[in-house]
Protein backbone atom coordinates (compact mmCIF):
# COMPACT_ATOMS: atom_id res chain seq x y z
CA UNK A 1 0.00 0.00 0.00
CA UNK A 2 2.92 2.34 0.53
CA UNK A 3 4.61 2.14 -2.68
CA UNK A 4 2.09 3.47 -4.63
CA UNK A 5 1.09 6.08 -2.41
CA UNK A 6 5.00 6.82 -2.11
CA UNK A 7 5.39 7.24 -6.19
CA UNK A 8 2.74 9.28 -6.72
CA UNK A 9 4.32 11.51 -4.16
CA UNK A 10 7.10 11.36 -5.57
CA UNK A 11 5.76 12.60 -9.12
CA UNK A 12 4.41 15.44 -7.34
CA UNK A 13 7.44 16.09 -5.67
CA UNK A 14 9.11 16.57 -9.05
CA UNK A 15 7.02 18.87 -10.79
CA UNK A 16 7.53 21.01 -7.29
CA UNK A 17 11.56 20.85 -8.10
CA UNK A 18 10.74 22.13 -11.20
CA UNK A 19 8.74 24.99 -10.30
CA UNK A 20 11.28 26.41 -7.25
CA UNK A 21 13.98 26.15 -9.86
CA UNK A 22 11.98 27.99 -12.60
CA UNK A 23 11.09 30.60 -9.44
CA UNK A 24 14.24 30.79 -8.75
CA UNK A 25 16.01 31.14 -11.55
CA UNK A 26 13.49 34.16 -12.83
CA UNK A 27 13.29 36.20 -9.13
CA UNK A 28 15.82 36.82 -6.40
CA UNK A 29 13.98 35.78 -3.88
CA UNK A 30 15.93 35.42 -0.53
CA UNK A 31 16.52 32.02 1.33
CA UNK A 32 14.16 32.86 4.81
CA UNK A 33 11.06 33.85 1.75
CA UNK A 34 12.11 31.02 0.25
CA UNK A 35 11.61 29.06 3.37
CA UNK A 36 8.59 31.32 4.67
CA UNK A 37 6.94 30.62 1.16
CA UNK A 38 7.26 26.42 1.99
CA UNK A 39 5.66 26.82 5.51
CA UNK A 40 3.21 28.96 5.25
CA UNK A 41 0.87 26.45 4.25
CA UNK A 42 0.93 24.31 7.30
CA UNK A 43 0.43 27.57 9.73
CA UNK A 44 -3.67 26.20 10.01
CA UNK A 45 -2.60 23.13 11.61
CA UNK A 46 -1.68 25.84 14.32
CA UNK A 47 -5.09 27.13 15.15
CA UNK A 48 -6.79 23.68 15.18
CA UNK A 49 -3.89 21.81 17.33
CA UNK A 50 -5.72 22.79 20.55
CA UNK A 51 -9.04 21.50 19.82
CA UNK A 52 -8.06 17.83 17.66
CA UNK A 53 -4.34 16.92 18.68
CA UNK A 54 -3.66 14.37 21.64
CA UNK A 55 -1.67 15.83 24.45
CA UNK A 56 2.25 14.96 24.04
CA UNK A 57 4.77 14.25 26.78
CA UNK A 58 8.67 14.15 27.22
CA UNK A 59 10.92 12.76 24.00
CA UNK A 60 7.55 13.59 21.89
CA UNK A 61 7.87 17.19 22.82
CA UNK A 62 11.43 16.62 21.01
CA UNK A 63 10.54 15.13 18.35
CA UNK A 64 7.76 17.74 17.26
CA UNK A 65 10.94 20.30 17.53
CA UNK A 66 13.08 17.46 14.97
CA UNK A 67 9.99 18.36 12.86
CA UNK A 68 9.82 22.29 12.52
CA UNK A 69 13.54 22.45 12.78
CA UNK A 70 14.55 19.68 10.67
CA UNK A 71 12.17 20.66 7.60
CA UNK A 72 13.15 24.50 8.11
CA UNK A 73 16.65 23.92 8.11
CA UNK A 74 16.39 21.47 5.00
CA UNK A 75 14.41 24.07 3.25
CA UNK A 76 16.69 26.63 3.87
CA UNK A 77 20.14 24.52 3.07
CA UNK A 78 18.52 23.32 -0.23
CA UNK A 79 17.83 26.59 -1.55
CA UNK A 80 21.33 27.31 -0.94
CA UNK A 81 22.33 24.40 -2.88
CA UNK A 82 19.78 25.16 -5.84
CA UNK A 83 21.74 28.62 -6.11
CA UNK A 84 25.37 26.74 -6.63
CA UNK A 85 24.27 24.34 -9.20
CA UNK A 86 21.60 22.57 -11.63
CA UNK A 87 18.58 20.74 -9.79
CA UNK A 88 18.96 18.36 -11.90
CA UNK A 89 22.18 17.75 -10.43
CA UNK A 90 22.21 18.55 -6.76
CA UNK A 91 18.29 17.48 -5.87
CA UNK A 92 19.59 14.00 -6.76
CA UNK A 93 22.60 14.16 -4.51
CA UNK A 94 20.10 15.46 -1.17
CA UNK A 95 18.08 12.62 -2.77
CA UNK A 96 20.81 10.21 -1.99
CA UNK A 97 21.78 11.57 1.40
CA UNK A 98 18.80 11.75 3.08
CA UNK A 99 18.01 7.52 2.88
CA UNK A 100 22.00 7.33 3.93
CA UNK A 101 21.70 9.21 6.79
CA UNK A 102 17.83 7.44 7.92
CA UNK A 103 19.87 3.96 7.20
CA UNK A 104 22.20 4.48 10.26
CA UNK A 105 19.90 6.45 12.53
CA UNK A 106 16.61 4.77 11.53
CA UNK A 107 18.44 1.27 12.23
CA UNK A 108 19.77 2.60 15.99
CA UNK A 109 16.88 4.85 17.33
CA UNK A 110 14.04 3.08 15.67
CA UNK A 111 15.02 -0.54 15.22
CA UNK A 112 13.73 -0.55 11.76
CA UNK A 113 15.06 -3.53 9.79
CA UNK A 114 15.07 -4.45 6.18
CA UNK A 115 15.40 -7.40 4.31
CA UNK A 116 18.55 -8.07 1.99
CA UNK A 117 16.62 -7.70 -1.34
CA UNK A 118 14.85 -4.19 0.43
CA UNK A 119 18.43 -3.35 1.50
CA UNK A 120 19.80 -3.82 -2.30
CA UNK A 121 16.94 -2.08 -3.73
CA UNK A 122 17.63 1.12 -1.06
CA UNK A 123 21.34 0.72 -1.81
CA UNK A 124 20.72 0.88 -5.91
CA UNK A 125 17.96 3.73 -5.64
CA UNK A 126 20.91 6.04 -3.47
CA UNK A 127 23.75 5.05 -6.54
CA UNK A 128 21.04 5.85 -9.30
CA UNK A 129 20.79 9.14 -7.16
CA UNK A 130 24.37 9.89 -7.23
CA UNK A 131 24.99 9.16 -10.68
CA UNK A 132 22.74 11.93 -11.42
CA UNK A 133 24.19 14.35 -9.04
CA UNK A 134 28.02 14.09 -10.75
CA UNK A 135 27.89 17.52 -12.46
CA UNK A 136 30.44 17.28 -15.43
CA UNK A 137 29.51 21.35 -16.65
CA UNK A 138 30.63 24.82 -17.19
CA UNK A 139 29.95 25.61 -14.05
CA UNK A 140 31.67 22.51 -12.38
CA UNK A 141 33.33 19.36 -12.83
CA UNK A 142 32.30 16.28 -10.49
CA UNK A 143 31.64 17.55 -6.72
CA UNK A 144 32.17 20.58 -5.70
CA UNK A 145 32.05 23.13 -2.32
CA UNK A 146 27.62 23.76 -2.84
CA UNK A 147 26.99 20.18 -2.69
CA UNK A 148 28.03 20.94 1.59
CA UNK A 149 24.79 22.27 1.46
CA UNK A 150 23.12 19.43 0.27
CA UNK A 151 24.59 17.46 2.76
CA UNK A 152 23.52 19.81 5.86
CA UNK A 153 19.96 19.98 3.88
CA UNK A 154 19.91 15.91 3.55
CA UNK A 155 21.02 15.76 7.41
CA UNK A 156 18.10 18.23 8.27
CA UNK A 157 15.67 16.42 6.28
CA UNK A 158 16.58 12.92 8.38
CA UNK A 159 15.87 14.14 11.23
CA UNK A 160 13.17 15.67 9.95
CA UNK A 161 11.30 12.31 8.44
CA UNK A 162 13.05 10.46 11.51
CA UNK A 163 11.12 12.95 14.21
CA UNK A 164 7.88 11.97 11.97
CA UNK A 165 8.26 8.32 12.10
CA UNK A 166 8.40 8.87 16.06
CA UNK A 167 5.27 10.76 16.36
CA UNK A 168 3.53 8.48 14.03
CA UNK A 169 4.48 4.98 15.91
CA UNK A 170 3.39 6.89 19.68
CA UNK A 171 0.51 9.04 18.23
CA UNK A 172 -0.71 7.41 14.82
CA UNK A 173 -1.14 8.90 11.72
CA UNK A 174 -3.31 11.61 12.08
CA UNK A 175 -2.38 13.39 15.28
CA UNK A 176 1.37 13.05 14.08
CA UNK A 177 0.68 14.36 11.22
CA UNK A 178 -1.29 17.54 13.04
CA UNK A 179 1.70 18.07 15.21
CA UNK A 180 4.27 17.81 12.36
CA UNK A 181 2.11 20.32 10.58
CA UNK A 182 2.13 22.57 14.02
CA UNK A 183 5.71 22.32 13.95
CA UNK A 184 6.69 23.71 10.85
CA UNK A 185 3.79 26.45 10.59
CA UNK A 186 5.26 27.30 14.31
CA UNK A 187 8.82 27.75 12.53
CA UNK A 188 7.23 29.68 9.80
CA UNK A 189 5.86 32.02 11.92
CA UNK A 190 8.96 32.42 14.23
CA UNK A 191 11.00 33.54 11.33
CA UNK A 192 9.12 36.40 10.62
CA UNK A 193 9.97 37.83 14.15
CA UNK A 194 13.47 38.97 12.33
CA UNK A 195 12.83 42.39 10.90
CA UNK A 196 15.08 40.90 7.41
CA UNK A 197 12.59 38.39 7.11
CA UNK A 198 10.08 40.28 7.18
CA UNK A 199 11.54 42.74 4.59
CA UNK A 200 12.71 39.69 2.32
CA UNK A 201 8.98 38.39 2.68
CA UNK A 202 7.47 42.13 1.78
CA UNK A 203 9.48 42.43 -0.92
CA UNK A 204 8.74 39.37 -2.94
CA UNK A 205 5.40 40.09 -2.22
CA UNK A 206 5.25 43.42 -3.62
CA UNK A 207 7.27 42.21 -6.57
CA UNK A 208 10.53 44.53 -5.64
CA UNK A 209 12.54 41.88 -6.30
CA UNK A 210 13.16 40.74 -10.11
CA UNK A 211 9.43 39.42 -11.30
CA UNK A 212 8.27 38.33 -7.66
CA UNK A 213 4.68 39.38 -8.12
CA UNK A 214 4.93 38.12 -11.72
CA UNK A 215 5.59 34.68 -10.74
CA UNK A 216 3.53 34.48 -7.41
CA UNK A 217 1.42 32.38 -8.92
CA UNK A 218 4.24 29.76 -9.74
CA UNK A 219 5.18 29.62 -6.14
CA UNK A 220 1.70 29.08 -4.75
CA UNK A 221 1.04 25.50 -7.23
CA UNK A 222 4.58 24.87 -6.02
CA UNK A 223 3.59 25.04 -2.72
CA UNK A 224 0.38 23.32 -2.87
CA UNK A 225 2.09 20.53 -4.95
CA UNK A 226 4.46 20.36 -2.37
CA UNK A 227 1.78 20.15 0.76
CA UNK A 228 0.21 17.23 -1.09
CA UNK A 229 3.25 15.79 -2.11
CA UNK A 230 5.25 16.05 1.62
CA UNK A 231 1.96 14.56 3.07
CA UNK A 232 1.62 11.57 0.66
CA UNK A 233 5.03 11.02 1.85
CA UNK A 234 4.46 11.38 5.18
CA UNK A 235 1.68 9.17 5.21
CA UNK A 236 3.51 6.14 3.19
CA UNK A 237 6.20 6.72 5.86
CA UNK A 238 3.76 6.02 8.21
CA UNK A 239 2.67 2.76 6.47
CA UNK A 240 6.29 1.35 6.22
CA UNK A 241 10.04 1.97 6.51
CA UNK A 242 10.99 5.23 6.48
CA UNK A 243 14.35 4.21 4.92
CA UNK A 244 12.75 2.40 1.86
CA UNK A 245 10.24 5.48 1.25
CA UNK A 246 12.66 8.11 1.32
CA UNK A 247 15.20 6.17 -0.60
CA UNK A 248 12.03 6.04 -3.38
CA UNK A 249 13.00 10.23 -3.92
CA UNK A 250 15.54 8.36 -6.44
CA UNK A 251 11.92 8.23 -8.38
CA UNK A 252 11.55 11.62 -7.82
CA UNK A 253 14.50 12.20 -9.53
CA UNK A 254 14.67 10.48 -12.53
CA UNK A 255 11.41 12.44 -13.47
CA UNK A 256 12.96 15.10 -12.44
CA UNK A 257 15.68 14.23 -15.65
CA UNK A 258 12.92 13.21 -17.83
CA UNK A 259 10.93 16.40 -17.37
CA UNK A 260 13.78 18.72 -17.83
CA UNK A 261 14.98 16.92 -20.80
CA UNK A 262 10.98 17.81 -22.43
CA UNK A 263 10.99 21.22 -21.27
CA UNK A 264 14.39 21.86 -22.17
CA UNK A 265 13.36 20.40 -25.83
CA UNK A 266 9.59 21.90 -26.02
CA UNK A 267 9.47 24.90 -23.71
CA UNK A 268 12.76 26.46 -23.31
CA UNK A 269 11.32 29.54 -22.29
CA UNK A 270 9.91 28.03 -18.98
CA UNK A 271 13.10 25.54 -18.21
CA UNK A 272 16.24 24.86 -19.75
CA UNK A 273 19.32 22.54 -19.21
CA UNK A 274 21.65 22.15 -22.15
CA UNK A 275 23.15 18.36 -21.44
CA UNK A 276 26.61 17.21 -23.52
CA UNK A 277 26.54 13.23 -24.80
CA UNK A 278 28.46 12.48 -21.37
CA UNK A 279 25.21 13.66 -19.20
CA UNK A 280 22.72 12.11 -21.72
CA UNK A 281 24.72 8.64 -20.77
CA UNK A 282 25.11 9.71 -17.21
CA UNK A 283 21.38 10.37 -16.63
CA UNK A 284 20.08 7.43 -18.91
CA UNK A 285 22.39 4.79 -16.63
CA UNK A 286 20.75 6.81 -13.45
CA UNK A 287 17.03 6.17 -14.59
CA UNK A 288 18.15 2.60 -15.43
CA UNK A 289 18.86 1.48 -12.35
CA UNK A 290 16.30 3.25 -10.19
CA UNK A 291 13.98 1.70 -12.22
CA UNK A 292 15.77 -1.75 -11.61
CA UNK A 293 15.42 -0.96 -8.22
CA UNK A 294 11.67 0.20 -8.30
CA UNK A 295 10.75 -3.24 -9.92
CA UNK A 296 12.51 -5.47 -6.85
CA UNK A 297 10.53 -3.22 -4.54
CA UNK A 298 7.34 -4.12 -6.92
């Protein structure tokens, strides 16, 4: 039940990796809008906590903090990334960190235990990732000082998704979920106590910056792709290992290739990524085995 619910995630996931890199290659929109922008959606689950949510107690309390703080930071770390290098290049390579880092933790805090087919399939879907992260470009050759941030943002994310599976094995699903939700709205709205925030958030809004208003409609789909997408994930996370889901964002990312490669051919204008015969075999080998991996998982 969690596979399919995880892919279709997934797919959403991608089109949302699209649209922040089409954002933010067309405004100059500052990291804490960036990460504003991604939370704002959840600040509801903040007004309805009091009157649905089951009362929490002691490591809970810390694992609803993993939650805000891990998906803030993430946010925040990933944008930086996105600003060093191609998405196509460096979503991948958080892609492949995030499953490495919930492989060791997930196996010592949570007990969670594969078998040795689940294990190979996890193992191949992180290699497919990194295959497609080894940037061979203008810009840089093989890995370079941004892809730090993709590391911090893959570490954030962990604990992030790790925090989750917590408060979904105590609390189930649903009140989890409403306290993960809590979490990150609560961040979002903690942010905007710093008077640069605030100006950073004012001025995309107004459209100051280059074409914010103009493409304010791009970053609300994005974001509303992204709440359904994070919350599919959530809830196949929920359902089963939180290794084997999150190692399914190598998915994510070979439609991430796909898509770029049809926009980049039909509708420059919107997205483009120019890709020399060495990437074309790079990426082709990458979506090769993830989707040898996908089928042993099937």
């Amino acid at each position: 039940m969690w596979l399919p619910i995880a892919l279709f995630a997934y797919l959403c996931l991608a089109f949302v990796t699209l649209l922040d890199k089409f954002v933010l290659s067309k405004t100059e929109m500052k990291p804490a809008a960036f990460v504003f922008y991604s939370t704002a959606l959840a600040l509801p689950a903040l007004f309805i906590l009091p009157f649905f949510a089951l009362p929490i107690f002691g490591f809970e309390w810390l694992a609803v903090a993993g939650c805000g703080l891990g998906y803030t930071f993430g946010l925040w770390a990933m944008f930086r990334a996105f600003k060093t290098s191609e998405v196509s290049h460096v979503g991948p390579f958080i892609g492949a960190v995030i499953p490495c880092f919930l492989a060791f933790f997930g196996f010592w805090l949570l007990g969670e235990k594969l078998s040795q087919q689940q294990w190979l399939a996890a193992g191949l879907l992180v290699i497919g990732s990194l295959v497609v992260a080894f940037e061979k470009s203008r810009r840089h050759n093989g890995l370079h000082r941004g892809l730090l941030w993709a590391i911090f943002s893959g570490f954030s994310f962990a604990i992030f998704h790790l925090s989750a599976k917590y408060l979904y094995t105590i609390l189930g699903f649903a009140n989890g979920a409403l306290w993960l939700a809590s979490a990150v709205g609560l961040c979002g709205v903690l942010i905007l106590l710093l008077p640069k925030v605030r100006a950073d958030v004012a001025e995309f809004w107004r459209g100051r910056g280059q074409g914010g208003s103009r493409n304010f409609g791009w970053v609300a789909l994005g974001k509303i792709l992204a709440l359904v997408g994070v919350g599919l994930v959530q809830y196949a996370v929920a359902l089963g290992s939180v290794t084997l889901v999150n190692a399914l964002a190598g998915v994510q990312f070979a439609l991430v290739v796909i898509l770029v490669a049809l926009f980049s051919r039909f509708s420059p204008k919107f997205l483009r990524e120019d890709y020399g015969r060495w990437e074309k075999v790079q990426e082709a080998a990458a979506v090769v085995i993830i989707a040898v991996a996908l089928a042993m998982l099937v």
